[in-house]
C-alpha atoms as a PDB file:
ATOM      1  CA  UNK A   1     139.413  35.133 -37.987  1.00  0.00           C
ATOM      2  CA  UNK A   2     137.882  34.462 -34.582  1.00  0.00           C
ATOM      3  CA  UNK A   3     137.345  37.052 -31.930  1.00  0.00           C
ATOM      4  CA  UNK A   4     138.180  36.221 -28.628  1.00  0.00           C
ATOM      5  CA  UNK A   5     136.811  37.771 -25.463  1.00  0.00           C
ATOM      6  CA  UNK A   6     139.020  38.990 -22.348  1.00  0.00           C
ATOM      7  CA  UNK A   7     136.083  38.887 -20.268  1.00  0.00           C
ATOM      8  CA  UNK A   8     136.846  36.013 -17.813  1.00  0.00           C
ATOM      9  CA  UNK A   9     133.352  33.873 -17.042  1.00  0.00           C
ATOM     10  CA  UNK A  10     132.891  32.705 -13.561  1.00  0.00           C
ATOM     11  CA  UNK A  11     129.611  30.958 -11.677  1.00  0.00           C
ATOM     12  CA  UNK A  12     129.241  34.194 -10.270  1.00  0.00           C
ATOM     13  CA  UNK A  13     125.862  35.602 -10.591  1.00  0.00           C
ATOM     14  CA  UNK A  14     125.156  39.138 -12.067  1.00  0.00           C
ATOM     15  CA  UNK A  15     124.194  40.281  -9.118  1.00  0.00           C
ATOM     16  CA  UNK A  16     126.754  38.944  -6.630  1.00  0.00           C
ATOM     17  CA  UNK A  17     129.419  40.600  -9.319  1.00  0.00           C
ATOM     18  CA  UNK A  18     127.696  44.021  -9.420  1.00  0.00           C
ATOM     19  CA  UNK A  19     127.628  43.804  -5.245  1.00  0.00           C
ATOM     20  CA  UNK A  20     131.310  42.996  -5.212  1.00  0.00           C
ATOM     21  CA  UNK A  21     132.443  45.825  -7.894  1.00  0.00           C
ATOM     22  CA  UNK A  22     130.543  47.922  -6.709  1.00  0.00           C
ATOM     23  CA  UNK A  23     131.880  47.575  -3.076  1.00  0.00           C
ATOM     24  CA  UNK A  24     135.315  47.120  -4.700  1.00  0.00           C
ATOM     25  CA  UNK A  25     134.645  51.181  -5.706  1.00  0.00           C
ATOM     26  CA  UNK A  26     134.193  52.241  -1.985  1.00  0.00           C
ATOM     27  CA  UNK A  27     137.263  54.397  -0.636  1.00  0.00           C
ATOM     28  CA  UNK A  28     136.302  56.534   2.336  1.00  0.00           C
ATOM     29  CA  UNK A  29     136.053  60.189   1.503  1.00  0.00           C
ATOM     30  CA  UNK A  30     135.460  62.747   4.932  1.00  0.00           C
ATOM     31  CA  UNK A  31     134.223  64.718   1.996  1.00  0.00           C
ATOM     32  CA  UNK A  32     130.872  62.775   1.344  1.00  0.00           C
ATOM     33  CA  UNK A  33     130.665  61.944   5.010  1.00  0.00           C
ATOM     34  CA  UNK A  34     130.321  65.704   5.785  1.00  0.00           C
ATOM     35  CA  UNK A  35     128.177  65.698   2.602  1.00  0.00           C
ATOM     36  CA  UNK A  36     125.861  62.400   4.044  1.00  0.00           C
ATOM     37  CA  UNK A  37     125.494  64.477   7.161  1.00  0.00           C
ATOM     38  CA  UNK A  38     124.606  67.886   5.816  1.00  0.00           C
ATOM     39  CA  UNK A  39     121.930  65.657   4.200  1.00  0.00           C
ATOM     40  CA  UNK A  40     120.626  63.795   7.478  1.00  0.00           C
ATOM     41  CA  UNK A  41     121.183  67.396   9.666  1.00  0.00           C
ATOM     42  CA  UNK A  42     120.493  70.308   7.186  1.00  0.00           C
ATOM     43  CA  UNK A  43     118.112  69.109   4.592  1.00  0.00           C
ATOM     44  CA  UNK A  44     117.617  72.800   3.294  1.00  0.00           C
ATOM     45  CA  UNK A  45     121.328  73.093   2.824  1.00  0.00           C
ATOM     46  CA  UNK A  46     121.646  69.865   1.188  1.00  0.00           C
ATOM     47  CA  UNK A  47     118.767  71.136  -1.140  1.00  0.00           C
ATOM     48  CA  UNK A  48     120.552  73.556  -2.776  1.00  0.00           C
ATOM     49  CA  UNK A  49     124.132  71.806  -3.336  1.00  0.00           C
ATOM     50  CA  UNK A  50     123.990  71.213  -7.198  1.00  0.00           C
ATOM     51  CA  UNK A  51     123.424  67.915  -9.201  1.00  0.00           C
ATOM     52  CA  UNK A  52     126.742  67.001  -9.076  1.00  0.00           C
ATOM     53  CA  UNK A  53     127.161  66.351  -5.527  1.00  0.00           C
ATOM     54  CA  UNK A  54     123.695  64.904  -5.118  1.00  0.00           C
ATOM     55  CA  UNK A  55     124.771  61.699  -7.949  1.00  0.00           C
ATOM     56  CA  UNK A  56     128.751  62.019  -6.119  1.00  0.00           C
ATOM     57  CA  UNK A  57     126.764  61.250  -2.524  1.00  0.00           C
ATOM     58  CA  UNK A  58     124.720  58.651  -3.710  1.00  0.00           C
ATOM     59  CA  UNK A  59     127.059  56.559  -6.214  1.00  0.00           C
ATOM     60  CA  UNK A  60     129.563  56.768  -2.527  1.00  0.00           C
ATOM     61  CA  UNK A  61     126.310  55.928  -0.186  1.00  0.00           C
ATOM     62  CA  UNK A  62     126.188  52.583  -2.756  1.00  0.00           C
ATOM     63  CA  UNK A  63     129.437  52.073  -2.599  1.00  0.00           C
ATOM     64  CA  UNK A  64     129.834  51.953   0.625  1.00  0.00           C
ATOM     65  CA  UNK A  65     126.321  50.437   1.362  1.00  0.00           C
ATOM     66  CA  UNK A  66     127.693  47.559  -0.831  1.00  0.00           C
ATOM     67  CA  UNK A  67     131.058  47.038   1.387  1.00  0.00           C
ATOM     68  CA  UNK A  68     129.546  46.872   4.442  1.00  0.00           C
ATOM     69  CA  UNK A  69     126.729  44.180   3.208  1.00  0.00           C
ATOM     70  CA  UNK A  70     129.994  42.183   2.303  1.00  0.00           C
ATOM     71  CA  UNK A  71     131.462  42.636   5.613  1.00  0.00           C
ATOM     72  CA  UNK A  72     134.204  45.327   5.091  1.00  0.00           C
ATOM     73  CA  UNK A  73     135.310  47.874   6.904  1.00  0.00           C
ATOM     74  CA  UNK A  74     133.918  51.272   5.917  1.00  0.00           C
ATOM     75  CA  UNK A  75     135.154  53.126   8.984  1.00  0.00           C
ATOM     76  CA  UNK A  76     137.148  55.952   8.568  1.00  0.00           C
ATOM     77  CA  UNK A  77     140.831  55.472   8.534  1.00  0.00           C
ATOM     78  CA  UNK A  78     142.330  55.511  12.229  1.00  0.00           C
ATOM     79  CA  UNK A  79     146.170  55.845  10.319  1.00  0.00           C
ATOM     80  CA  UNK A  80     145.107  59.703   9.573  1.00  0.00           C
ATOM     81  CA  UNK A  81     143.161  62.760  10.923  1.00  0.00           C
ATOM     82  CA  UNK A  82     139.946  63.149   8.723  1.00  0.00           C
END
């Protein structure tokens, strides 16, 4: 019995696949942009959000950090209001 993997090898280097998934994760959210600039603006505020929306803004600021270093667009949609 031999086990066979579905993992697909390429050339590509850890790190150029972890860039590239995790820039493949970035959808814009108005959500954590409000949330990125409650952060920049109102530091106190930001303070006291919970845990769950401190890891929720920065696994999205990665994401999105990640996109733009490949060269996608991270803009907000212009095909609806945000």
């Amino acid at each position: 019995m031999s086990t066979v993997s579905r993992y697909q090898y390429t050339h590509e280097d850890r790190e150029t696949k972890r860039l590239r998934l995790r820039a493949d994760e970035f959808q814009f959210s108005a959500t954590m942009e409000r949330l990125a600039d409650m952060k920049r603006n109102r530091p106190d505020q930001y303070d006291q959000m919970g845990a769950i929306a401190h890891l929720s803004l920065g696994h999205y600021e990665a994401a999105k950090a990640a996109a733009k270093q490949l060269g996608r667009n991270v803009s907000a949609p212009a095909d609806r209001e945000v």
